[in-house]
Protein backbone atom coordinates (compact mmCIF):
# COMPACT_ATOMS: atom_id res chain seq x y z
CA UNK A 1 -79.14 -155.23 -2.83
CA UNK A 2 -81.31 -154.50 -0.24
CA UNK A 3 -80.13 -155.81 3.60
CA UNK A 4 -83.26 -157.48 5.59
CA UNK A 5 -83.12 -157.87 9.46
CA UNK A 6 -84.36 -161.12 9.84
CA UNK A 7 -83.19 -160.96 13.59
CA UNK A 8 -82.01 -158.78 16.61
CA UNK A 9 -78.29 -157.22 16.35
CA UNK A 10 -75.39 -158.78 18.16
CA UNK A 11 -73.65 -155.41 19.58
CA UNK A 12 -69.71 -154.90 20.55
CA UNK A 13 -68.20 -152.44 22.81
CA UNK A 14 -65.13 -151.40 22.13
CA UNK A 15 -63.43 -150.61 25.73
CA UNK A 16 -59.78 -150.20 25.18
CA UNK A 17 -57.92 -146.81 25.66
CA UNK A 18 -54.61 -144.92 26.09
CA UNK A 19 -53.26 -146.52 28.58
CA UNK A 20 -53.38 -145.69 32.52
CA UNK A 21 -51.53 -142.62 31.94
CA UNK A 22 -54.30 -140.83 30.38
CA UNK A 23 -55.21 -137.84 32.37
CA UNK A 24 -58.88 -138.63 32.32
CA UNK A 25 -58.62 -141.92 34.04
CA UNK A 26 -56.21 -140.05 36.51
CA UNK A 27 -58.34 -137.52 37.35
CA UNK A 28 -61.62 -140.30 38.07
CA UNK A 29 -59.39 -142.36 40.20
CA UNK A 30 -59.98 -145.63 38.00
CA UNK A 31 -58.02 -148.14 36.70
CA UNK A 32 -58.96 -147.79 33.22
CA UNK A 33 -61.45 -144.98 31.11
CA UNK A 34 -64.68 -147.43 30.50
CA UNK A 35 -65.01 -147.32 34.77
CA UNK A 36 -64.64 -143.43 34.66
CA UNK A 37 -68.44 -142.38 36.50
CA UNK A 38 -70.83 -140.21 34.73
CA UNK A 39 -73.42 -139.32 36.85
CA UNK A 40 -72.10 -142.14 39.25
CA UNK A 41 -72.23 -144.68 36.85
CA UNK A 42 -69.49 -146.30 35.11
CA UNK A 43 -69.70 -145.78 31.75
CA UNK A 44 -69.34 -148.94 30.33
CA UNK A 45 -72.02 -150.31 32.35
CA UNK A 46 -74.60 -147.24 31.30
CA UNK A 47 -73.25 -148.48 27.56
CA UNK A 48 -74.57 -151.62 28.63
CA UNK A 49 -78.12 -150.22 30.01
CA UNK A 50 -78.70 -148.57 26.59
CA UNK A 51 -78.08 -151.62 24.57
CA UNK A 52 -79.74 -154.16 26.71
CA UNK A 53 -82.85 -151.90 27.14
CA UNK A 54 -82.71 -151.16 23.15
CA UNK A 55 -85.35 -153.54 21.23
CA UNK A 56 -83.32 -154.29 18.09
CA UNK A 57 -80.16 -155.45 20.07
CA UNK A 58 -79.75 -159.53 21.54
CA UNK A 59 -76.36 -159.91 22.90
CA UNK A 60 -73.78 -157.80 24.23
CA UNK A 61 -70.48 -158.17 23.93
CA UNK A 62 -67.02 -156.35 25.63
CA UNK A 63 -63.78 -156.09 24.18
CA UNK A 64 -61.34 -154.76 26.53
CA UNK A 65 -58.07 -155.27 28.68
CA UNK A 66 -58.83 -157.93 31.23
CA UNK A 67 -55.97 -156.83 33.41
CA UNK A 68 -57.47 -153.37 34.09
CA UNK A 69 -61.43 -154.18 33.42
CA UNK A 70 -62.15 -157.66 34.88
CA UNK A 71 -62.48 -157.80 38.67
CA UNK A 72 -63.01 -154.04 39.05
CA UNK A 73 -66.65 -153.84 39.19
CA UNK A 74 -68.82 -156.58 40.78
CA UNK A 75 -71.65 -155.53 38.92
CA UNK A 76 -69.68 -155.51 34.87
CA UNK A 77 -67.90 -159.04 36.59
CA UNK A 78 -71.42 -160.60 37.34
CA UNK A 79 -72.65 -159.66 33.80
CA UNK A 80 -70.22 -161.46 32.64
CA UNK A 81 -69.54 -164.64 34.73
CA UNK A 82 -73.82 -165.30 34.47
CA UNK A 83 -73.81 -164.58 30.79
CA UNK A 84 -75.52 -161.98 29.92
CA UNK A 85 -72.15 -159.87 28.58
CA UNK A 86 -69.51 -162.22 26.57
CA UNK A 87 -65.94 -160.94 26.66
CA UNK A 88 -63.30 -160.86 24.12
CA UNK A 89 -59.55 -159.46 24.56
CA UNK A 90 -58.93 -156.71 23.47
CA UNK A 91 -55.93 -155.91 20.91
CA UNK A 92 -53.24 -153.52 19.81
CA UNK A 93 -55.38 -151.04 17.93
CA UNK A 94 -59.09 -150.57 17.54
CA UNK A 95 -59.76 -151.71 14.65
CA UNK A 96 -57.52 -155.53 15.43
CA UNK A 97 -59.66 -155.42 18.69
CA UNK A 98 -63.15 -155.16 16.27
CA UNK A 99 -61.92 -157.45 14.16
CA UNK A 100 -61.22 -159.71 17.20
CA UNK A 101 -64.71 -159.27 18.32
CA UNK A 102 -66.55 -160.01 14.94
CA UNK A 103 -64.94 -163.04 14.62
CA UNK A 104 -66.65 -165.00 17.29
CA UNK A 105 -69.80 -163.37 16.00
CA UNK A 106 -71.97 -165.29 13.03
CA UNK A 107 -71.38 -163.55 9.71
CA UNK A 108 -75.08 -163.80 8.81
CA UNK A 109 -76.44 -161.45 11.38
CA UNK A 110 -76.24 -157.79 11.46
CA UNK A 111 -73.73 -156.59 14.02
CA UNK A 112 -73.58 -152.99 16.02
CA UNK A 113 -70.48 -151.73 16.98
CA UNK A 114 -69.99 -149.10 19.54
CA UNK A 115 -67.28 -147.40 22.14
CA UNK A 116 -67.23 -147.56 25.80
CA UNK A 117 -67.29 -143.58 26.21
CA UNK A 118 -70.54 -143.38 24.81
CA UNK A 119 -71.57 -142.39 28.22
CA UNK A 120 -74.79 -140.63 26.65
CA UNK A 121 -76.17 -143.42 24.29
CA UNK A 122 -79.86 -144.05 25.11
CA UNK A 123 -82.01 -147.30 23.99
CA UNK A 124 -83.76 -144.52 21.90
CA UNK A 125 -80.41 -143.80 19.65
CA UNK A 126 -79.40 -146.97 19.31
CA UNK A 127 -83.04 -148.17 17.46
CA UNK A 128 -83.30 -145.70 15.74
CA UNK A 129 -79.91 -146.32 14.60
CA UNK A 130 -80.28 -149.89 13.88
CA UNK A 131 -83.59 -149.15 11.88
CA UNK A 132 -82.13 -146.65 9.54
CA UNK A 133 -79.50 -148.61 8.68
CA UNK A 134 -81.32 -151.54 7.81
CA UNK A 135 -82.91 -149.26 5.31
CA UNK A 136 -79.96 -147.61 3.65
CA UNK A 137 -79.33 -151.03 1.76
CA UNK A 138 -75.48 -150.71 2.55
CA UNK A 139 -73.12 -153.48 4.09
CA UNK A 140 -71.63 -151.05 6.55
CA UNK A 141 -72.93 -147.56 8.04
CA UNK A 142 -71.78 -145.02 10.51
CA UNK A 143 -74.28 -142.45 12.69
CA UNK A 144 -72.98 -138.75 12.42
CA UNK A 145 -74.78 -135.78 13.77
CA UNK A 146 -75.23 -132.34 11.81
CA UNK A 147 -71.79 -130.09 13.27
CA UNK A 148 -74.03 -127.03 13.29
CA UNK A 149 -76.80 -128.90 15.64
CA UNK A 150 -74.02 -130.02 17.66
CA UNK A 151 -73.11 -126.67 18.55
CA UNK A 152 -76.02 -124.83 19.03
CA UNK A 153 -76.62 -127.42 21.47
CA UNK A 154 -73.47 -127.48 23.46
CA UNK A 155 -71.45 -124.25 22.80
CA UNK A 156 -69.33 -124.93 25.65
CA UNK A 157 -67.99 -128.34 24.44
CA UNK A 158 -65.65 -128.89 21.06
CA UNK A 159 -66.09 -131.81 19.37
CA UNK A 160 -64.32 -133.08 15.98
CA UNK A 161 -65.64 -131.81 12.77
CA UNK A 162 -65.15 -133.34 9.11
CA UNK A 163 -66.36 -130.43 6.75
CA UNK A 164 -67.39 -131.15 3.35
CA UNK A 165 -68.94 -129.39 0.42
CA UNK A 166 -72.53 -129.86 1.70
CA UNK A 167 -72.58 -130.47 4.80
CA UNK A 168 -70.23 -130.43 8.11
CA UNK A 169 -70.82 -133.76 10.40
CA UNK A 170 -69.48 -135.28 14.19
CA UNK A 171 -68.65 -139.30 14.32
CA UNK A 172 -71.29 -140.71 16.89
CA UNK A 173 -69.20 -143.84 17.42
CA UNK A 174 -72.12 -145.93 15.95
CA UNK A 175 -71.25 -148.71 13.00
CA UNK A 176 -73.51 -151.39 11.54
CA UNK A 177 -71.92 -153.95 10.03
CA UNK A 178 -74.96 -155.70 8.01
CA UNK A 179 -73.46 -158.16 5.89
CA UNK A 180 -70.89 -160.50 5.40
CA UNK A 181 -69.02 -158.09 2.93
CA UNK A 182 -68.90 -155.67 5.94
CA UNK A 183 -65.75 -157.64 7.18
CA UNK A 184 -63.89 -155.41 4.17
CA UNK A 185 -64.35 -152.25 6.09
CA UNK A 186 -62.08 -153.38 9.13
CA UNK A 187 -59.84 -154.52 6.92
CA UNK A 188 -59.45 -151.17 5.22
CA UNK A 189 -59.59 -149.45 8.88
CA UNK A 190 -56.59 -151.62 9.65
CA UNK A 191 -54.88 -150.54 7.01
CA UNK A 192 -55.67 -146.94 7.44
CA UNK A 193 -54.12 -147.02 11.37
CA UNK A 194 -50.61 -148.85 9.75
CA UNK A 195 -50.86 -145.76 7.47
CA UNK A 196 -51.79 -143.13 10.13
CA UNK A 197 -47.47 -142.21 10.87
CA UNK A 198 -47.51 -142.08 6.90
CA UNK A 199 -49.39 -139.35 5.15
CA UNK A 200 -48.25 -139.64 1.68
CA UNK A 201 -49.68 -143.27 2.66
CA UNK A 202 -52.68 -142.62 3.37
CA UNK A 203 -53.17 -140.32 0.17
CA UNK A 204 -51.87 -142.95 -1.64
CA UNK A 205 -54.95 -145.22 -0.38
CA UNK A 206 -57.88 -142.64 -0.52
CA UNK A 207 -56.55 -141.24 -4.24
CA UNK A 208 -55.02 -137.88 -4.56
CA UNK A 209 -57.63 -136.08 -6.21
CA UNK A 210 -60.05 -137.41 -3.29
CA UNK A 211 -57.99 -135.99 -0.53
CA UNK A 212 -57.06 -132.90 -2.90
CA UNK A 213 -61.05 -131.97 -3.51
CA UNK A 214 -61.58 -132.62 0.36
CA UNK A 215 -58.78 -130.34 0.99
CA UNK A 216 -60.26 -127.25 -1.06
CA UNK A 217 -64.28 -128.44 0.73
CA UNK A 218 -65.51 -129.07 -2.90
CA UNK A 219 -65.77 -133.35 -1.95
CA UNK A 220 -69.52 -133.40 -0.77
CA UNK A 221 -70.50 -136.97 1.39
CA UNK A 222 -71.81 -138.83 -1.53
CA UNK A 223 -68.42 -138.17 -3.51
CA UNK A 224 -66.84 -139.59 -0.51
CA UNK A 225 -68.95 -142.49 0.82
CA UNK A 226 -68.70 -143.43 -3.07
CA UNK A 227 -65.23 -143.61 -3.02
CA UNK A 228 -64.81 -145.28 0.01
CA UNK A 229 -66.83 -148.13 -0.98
CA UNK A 230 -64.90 -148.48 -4.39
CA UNK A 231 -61.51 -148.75 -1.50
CA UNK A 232 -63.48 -151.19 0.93
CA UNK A 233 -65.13 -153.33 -1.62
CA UNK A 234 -68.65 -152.50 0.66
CA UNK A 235 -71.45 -150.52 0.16
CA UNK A 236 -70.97 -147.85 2.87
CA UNK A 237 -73.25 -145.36 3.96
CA UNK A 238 -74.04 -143.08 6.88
CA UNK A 239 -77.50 -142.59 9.16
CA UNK A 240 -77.89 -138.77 10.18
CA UNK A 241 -78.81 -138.91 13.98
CA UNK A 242 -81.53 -136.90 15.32
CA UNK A 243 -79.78 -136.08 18.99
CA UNK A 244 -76.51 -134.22 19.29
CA UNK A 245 -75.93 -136.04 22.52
CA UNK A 246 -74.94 -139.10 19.66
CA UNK A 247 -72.23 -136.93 19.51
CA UNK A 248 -70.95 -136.44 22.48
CA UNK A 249 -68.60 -139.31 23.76
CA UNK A 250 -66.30 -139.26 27.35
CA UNK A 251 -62.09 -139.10 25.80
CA UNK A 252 -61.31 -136.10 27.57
CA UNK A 253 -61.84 -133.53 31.01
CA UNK A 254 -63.42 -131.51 29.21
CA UNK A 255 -65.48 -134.16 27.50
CA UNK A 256 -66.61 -135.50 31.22
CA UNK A 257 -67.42 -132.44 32.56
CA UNK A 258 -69.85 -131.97 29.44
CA UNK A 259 -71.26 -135.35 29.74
CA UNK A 260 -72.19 -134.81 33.46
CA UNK A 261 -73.89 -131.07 33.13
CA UNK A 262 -75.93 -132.37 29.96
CA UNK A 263 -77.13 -135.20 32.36
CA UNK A 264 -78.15 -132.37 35.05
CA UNK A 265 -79.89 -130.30 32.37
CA UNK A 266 -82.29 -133.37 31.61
CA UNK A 267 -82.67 -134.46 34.81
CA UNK A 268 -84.11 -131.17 35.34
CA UNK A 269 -86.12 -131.07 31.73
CA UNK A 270 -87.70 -133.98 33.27
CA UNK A 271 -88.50 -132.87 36.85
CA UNK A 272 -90.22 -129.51 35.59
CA UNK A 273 -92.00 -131.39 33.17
CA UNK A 274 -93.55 -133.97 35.56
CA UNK A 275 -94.01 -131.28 38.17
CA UNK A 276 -96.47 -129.46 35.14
């Protein structure tokens, strides 16, 4: 079946993290990661810019830990006391705090779900996002960005890479859930985190000769996405993004100090190119 958007996206951001012993929030001086400043600006708030400047998206919503969030930054706080940015709590685990989130949010309306860390995410990505995945026809789909354009573009930076048969990809921290039967997919994430301290577990769920065929890179995507959605009951599928900075979230030092010199290269991209 083929999903129609009828309407704009609602949009979540995930802003939970490790706790305030993480040596990224540390280093920035903050009281928790989604106020650590990339090019002086928290990211959770340049998050925020992208989706409220991004056509396809109508609400925002934050899910995150009031106690270390709220009352931190005037600006995030006035967001959300006029309106503009609804608040949930945030939970346990990522995928409790999603679920959280899509519950106050109608069922009949597509939903985008991304992190806090996305420090790089531009109103550009996220339509582009939104549009393809409108088009796949699936109830839930994830952005992921070619590993090999990832690299050429930032040698210096290491980012997680799944490797399969055909192809090897990067997690861009973008989800579209676009129909009701999407809800299935965070119920299988749940159960995949219980699992996480339990390997045998986990192959249990995916199917042995799954994990066995991804082991020796003979699964290809398709093979996998297939049997995913046979595990989720929901058509899933994936939207190949365009920019490696989709790529390229804020968990780590390392990560930050990537985010902020890719920022300086395009500011400069920009000045020469305005000064010709």
């Amino acid at each position: 079946m083929t999903t129609t958007l009828t309407g704009t996206f609602n949009s979540i951001i995930l802003a939970g993290d490790r706790g305030p012993g993480d040596p990224l929030i540390k280093e920035a001086g903050v009281s928790c990661k989604a106020l650590v400043p990339v090019a002086g600006r928290p990211m959770v708030l340049r998050v925020l810019d992208a989706l409220g400047s991004a056509s396809c998206v109508g609400s925002c919503l934050v899910c995150g830990d009031s106690s270390r969030l709220r009352g931190q930054n005037a600006e995030l706080d006035a967001l959300i006391a006029g309106g503009s940015v609804r608040w949930v709590e945030n939970l346990a685990s990522p995928s409790l705090s999603a679920q959280a989130a899509l519950s106050v949010l109608p069922n009949d309306q597509p939903v985008l779900l991304t992190t806090a860390d996305h420090a790089l995410l531009t109103p550009q990505m996220v339509d582009f996002f939104c549009t393809q995945a409108v088009r796949t026809g699936c109830d839930v789909v994830a952005g992921v960005a070619r590993a090999d354009a990832v690299a050429a573009a930032f040698p210096e930076g290491r980012r997680t890479v799944t490797r399969l048969r055909d192809a090897g990809y990067c997690g861009c921290n973008l989800f579209a859930f676009l129909t009701p039967r999407a809800s299935h997919a965070v119920t299988f994430w749940r159960r995949v985190e219980e699992q996480r301290k339990h390997p045998l577990k986990i192959v249990k769920s995916l199917g042995f000769w799954a994990v066995l065929r991804y082991l020796l890179g003979r699964l290809t995507l398709d093979e996998g996405l297939e049997r995913m959605s046979a595990l989720m009951h929901a058509r899933a599928g994936v939207v190949w993004m365009p920019d490696p900075e989709a790529a390229v979230d804020v968990d780590k030092l390392d990560d930050w100090t990537l985010a902020e010199s890719i920022l300086v290269r395009q500011r400069q991209v920009s000045a020469e190119t305005a000064f010709h």
